[in-house]
Each structure stands twice: as C-alpha cells, then as structure tokens.
Protein backbone atom coordinates (compact mmCIF):
# COMPACT_ATOMS: atom_id res chain seq x y z
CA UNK A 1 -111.40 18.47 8.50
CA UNK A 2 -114.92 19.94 8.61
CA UNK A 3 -114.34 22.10 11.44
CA UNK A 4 -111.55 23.93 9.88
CA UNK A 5 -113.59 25.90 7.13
CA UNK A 6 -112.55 29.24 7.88
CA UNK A 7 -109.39 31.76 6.66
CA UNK A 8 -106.42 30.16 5.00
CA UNK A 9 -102.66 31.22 5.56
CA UNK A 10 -100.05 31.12 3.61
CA UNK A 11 -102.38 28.76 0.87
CA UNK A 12 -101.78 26.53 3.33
CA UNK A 13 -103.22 26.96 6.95
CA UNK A 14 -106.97 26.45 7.46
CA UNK A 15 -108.15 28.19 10.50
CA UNK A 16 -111.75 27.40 12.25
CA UNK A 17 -114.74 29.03 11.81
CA UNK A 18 -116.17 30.49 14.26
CA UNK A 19 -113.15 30.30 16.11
CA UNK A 20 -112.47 28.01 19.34
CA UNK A 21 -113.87 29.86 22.56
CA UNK A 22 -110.03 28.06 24.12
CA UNK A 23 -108.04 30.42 22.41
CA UNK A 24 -107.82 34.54 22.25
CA UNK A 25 -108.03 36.25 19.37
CA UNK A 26 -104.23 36.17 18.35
CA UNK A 27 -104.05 32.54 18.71
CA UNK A 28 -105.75 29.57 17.17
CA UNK A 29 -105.47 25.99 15.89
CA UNK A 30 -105.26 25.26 12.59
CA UNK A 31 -105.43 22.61 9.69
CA UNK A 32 -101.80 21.89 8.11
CA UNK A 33 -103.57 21.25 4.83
CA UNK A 34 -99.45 19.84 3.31
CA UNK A 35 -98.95 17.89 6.22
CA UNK A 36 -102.76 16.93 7.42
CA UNK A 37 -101.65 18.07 10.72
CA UNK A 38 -103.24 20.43 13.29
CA UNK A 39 -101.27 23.02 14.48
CA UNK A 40 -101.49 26.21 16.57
CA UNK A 41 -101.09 29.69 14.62
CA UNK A 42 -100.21 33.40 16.95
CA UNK A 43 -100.44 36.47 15.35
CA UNK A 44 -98.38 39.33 16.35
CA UNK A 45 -99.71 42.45 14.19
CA UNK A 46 -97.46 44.42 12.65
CA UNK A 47 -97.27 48.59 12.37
CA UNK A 48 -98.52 50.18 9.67
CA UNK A 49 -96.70 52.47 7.19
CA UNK A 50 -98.82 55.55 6.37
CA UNK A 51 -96.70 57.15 3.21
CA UNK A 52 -97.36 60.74 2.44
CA UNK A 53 -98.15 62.19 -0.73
CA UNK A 54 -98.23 65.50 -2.58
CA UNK A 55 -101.48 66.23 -4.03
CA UNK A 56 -101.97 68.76 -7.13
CA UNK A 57 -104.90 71.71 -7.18
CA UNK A 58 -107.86 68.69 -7.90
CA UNK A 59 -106.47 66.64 -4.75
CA UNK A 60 -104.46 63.90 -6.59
CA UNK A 61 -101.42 62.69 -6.15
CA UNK A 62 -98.86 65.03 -8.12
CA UNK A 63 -98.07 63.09 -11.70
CA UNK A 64 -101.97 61.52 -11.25
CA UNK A 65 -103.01 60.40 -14.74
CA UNK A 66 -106.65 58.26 -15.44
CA UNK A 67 -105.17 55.12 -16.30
CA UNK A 68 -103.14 55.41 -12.91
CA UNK A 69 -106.84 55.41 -11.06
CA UNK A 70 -107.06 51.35 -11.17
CA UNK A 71 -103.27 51.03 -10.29
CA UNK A 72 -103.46 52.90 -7.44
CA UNK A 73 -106.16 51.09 -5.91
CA UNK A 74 -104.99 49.11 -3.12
CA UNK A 75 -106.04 45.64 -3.35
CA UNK A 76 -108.09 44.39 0.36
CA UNK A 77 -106.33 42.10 2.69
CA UNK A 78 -102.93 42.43 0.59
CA UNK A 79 -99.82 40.60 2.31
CA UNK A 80 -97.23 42.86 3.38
CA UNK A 81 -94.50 42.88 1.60
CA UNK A 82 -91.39 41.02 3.23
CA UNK A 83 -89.37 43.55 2.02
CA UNK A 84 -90.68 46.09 4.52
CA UNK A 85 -87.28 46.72 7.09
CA UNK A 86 -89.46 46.49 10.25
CA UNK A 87 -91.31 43.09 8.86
CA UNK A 88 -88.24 41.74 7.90
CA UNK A 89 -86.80 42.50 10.97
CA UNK A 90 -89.06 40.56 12.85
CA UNK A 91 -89.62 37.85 10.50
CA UNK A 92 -85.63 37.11 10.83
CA UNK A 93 -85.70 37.74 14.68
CA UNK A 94 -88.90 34.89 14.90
CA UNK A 95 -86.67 32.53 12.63
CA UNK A 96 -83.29 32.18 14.58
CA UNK A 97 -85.71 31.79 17.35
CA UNK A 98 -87.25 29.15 15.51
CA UNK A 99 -83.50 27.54 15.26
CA UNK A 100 -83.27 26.27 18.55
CA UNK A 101 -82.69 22.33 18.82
CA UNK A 102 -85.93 20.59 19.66
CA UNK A 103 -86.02 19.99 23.49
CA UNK A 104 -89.32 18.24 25.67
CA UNK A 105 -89.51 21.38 27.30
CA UNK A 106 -90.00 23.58 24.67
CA UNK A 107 -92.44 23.96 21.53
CA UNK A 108 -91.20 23.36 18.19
CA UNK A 109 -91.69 26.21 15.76
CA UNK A 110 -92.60 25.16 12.33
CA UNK A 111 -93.00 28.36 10.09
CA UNK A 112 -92.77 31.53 9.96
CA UNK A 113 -94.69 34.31 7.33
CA UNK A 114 -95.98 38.06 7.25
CA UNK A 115 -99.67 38.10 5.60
CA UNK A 116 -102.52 40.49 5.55
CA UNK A 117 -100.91 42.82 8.20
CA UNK A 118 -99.49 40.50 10.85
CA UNK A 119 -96.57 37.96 11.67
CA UNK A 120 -97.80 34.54 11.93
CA UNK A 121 -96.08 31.99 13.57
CA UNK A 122 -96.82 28.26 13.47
CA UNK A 123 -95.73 26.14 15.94
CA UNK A 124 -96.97 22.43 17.42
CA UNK A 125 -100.27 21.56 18.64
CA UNK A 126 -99.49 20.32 22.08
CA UNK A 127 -102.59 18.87 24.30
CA UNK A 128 -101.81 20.86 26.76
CA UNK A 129 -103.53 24.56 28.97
CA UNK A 130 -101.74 27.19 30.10
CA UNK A 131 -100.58 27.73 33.74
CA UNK A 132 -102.97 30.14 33.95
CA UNK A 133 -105.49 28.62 33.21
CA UNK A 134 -105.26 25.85 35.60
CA UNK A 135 -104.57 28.54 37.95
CA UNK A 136 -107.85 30.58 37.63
CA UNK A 137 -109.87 26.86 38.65
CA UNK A 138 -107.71 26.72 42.17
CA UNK A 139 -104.29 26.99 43.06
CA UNK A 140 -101.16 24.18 42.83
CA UNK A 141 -100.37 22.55 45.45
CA UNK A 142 -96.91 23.13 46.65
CA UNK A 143 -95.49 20.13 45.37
CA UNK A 144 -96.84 20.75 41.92
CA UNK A 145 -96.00 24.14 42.19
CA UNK A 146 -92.01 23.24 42.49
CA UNK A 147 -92.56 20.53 39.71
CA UNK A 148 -93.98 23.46 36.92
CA UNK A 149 -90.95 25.53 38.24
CA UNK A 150 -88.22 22.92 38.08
CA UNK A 151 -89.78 22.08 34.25
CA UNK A 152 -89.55 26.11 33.15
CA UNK A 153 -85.97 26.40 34.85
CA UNK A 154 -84.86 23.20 32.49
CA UNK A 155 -86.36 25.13 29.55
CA UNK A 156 -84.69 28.40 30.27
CA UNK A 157 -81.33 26.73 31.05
CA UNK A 158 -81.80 25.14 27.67
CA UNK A 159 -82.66 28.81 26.03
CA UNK A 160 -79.46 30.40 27.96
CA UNK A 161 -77.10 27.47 26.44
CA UNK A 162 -77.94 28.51 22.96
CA UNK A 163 -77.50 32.36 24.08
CA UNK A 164 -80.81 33.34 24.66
CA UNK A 165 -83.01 35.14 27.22
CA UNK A 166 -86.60 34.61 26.80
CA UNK A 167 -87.78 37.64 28.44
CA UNK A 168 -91.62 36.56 27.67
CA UNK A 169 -92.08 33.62 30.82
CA UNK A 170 -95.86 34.75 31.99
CA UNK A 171 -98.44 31.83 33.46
CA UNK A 172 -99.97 32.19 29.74
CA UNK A 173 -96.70 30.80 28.32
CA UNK A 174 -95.95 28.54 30.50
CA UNK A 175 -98.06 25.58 29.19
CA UNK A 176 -99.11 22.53 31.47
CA UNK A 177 -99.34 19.11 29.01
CA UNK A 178 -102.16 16.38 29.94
CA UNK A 179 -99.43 14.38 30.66
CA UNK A 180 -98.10 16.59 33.47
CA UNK A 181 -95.08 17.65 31.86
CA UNK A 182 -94.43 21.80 31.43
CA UNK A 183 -93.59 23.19 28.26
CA UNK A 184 -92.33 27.10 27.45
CA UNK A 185 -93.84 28.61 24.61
CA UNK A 186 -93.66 32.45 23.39
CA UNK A 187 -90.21 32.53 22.50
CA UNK A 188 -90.71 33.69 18.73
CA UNK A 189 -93.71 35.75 19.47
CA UNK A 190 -91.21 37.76 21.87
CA UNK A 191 -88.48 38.32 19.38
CA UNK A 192 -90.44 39.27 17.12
CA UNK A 193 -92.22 41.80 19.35
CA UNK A 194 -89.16 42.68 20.28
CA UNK A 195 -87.84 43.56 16.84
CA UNK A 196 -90.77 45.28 15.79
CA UNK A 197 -89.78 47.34 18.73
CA UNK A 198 -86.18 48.22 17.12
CA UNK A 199 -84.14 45.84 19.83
CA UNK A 200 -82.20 42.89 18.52
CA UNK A 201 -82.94 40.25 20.71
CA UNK A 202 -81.04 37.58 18.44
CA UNK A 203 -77.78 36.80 20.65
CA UNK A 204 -74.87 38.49 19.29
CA UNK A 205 -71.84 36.24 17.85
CA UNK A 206 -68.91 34.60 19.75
CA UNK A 207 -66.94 37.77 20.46
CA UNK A 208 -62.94 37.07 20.33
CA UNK A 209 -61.61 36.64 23.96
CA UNK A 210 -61.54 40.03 25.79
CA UNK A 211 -63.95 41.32 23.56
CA UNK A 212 -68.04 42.55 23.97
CA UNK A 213 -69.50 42.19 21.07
CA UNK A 214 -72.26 44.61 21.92
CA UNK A 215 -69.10 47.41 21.91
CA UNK A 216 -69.13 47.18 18.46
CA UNK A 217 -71.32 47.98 15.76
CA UNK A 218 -74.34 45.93 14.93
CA UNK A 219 -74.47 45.16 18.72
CA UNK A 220 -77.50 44.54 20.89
CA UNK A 221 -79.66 47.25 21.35
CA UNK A 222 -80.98 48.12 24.59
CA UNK A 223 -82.92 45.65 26.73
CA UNK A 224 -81.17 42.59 25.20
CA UNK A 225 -78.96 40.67 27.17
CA UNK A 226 -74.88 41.94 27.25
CA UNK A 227 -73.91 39.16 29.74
CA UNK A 228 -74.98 35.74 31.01
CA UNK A 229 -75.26 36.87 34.63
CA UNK A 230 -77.68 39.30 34.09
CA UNK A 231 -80.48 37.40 31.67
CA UNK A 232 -79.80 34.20 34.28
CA UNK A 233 -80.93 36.52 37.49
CA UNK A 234 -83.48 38.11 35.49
CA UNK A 235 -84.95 35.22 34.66
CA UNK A 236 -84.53 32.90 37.86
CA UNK A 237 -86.18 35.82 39.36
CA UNK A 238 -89.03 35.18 37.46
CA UNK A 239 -89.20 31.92 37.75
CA UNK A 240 -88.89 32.06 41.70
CA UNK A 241 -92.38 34.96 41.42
CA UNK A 242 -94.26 32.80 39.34
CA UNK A 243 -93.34 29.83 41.79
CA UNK A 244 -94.36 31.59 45.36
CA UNK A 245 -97.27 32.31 44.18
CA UNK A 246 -98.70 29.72 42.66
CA UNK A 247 -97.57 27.54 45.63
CA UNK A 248 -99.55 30.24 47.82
CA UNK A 249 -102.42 30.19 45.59
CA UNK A 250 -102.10 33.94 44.66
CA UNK A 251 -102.38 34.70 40.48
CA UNK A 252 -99.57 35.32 38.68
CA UNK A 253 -97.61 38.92 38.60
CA UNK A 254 -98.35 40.57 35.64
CA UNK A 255 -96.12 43.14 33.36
CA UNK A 256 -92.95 42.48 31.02
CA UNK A 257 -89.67 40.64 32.23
C-alpha cells in the first residue's frame, strides 16, 4: 500500500510516512508485508548499555591496533542483540503474554522482536479509539459508562483465569470498537515494561498444595501478584475509578495500578 512507504521492521513491517496524526509516537499502524495485513506496532524503548573501557597514553582502547579502527566502528541503527539479559527478559515476559487464548475482549498479539533500540510488539488492527479519546469529546452516559466497565471486568476475569494481573488498565488501553464492543489492550507492553524494570510479572507455576511458589527461588519479584485476592481488588478497584468517573463525566485518574 502506497501510504505505507516509510521504516520497515523486522524485513517485514512497513510503517507510514509521515506518520498518522491518530497515533503517538510509540504506536503506529503498519503494513504486514507476509500477510498483506495492516496491523498496529508499540514500541517500548529499551535501556542502553554504556560499557567502559581502558584507554592507553594516545586515548585508545588498551590492545587498540589500526586494522581494529573499522571493527570497532559501530554500525547506525544496529538491532540489539537478543542476547542482552534485560532484552531478553522482556522479550520473554511480552511472549507468555502473547500466549493467552484469543478472547473478544482482548487484542491478539502477533509478534514479538527487539530492533534498533526498542521492543516492538505487533498486535491486531482493531477499528476501534481509545476510551480516552471518546472521553476528551464529552462524557458517557451512565448507561454506557457501566457497559465499557462490564466489557473490561470480562477481560480482566479472563486475564486472572490464566494467572495474570494486568496492572496497565488506563482510558488509553481500554479501547472502544465501532461496533460498541470494549477491548483491553497493553498487556505485553506492561510486562515487558515491567521486566525491563527487573520484576517478573509472568505468573509463577502451579505451586504443590500448601506451597507459595514466590517462597522459593525464582519467585515473583516485588509488585507482581503473590495471591488472587490481592491482583482481583487491585484491579476491580480500578475498574470501579475508571467507571465513576466516566459516568460523572470527570477524565480518567492518572498514575500506575
């Protein structure tokens, strides 16, 4: 397709150039140039790793030879290397996220890949806005309000039955389809933000009865959920905030689950 002329990820994904006014910076459609498919691409950009060296009395690195000059140039826009602990760690955390059966209240995740200093994550193209969008026009009515919140409690009681907590439910991620239905996005972007962060936010394993498995080693780290109870509250919580005020016509709270 015409439009889709810009970058291409992964040899594969064809973003637009200029890009779409609809979307921020760290999210975009994109051409599916295997499957002739649009799709929507989110970056989450990853840390970088500064390396130290020592440098000899003429301020090269220690063992510097002439031939090494060309070597040791770095090449531009170079794909970081999956390798890399924290990338992996993310990459991993985005793909069991990725897992989760296919439900109508939640997007699909396609792919997954680290390239030129980011996390991408490909995922559906739904016709669809975010809630918070809609919201900044005029406020839900109070009916429609309960609707978008009975829609994103569905999706999060389908997240908590595979053992997750999504921990990421904002008015941006909650998306509003053209056919009225709700959908929950941000799922994958969150773990991997998460991981990048050093937490594990992949549930843990089926403990043996009378066991925790976040006692032992290899557990959850801090912030991710130890017990049903508390990721449940947390997020019916949410989902109750986001409700009240949309019914009252008030934005969104903002900040992190």
């Amino acid at each position: 397709m015409e439009e889709y002329a810009g970058r291409v990820l992964a040899d594969r994904y064809r973003l637009p150039l200029p890009p779409s006014d609809e979307y921020e910076l760290t999210e975009s459609r994109a051409f599916d140039t295997y499957s002739g498919q649009e799709v929507v691409v989110r970056q989450v950009p990853l840390p970088e790793v500064v390396e130290a060296e020592v440098l000899d009395a003429e301020g090269l690195p220690d063992g510097f030879t002439a031939r090494d000059r060309q070597a040791r140039r770095p090449a531009r826009g170079g794909t970081r290397r999956p390798a890399d602990p924290a990338v992996r760690r993310a990459v991993e955390a985005a793909q069991a996220a990725a897992q989760i059966p296919d439900h109508p209240r939640l997007d699909q995740v396609f792919d997954v890949f680290a390239e030129g200093g980011s996390l991408w994550i490909v995922s559906e193209a739904v016709p669809a806005r975010p809630l918070a969008a809609l919201l900044a026009e005029q406020p839900l009515t109070p009916y429609r309000a309960a609707e978008v919140a009975s829609d994103v409690l569905m999706a999060l009681r389908v997240l908590h039955a595979h053992g997750w907590v999504h921990r990421n439910v904002t008015a941006r991620t909650v998306l509003v389809c053209d056919d009225g239905r709700v959908m929950l996005t941000g799922l994958a972007v969150g773990a991997a933000e998460e991981a990048l962060c050093g937490y594990d936010p992949v549930p843990p394993p089926e403990a043996p009865p009378g066991e925790d498995p976040a006692d032992g080693p290899g557990g959850p780290g801090p912030g991710v959920r130890t017990a049903q109870a508390s990721g449940d509250d947390a997020e019916a919580a949410r989902r109750a905030a986001i409700d009240a005020r949309t019914a009252g016509g008030l934005p969104p709270a903002t900040g992190a689950d």
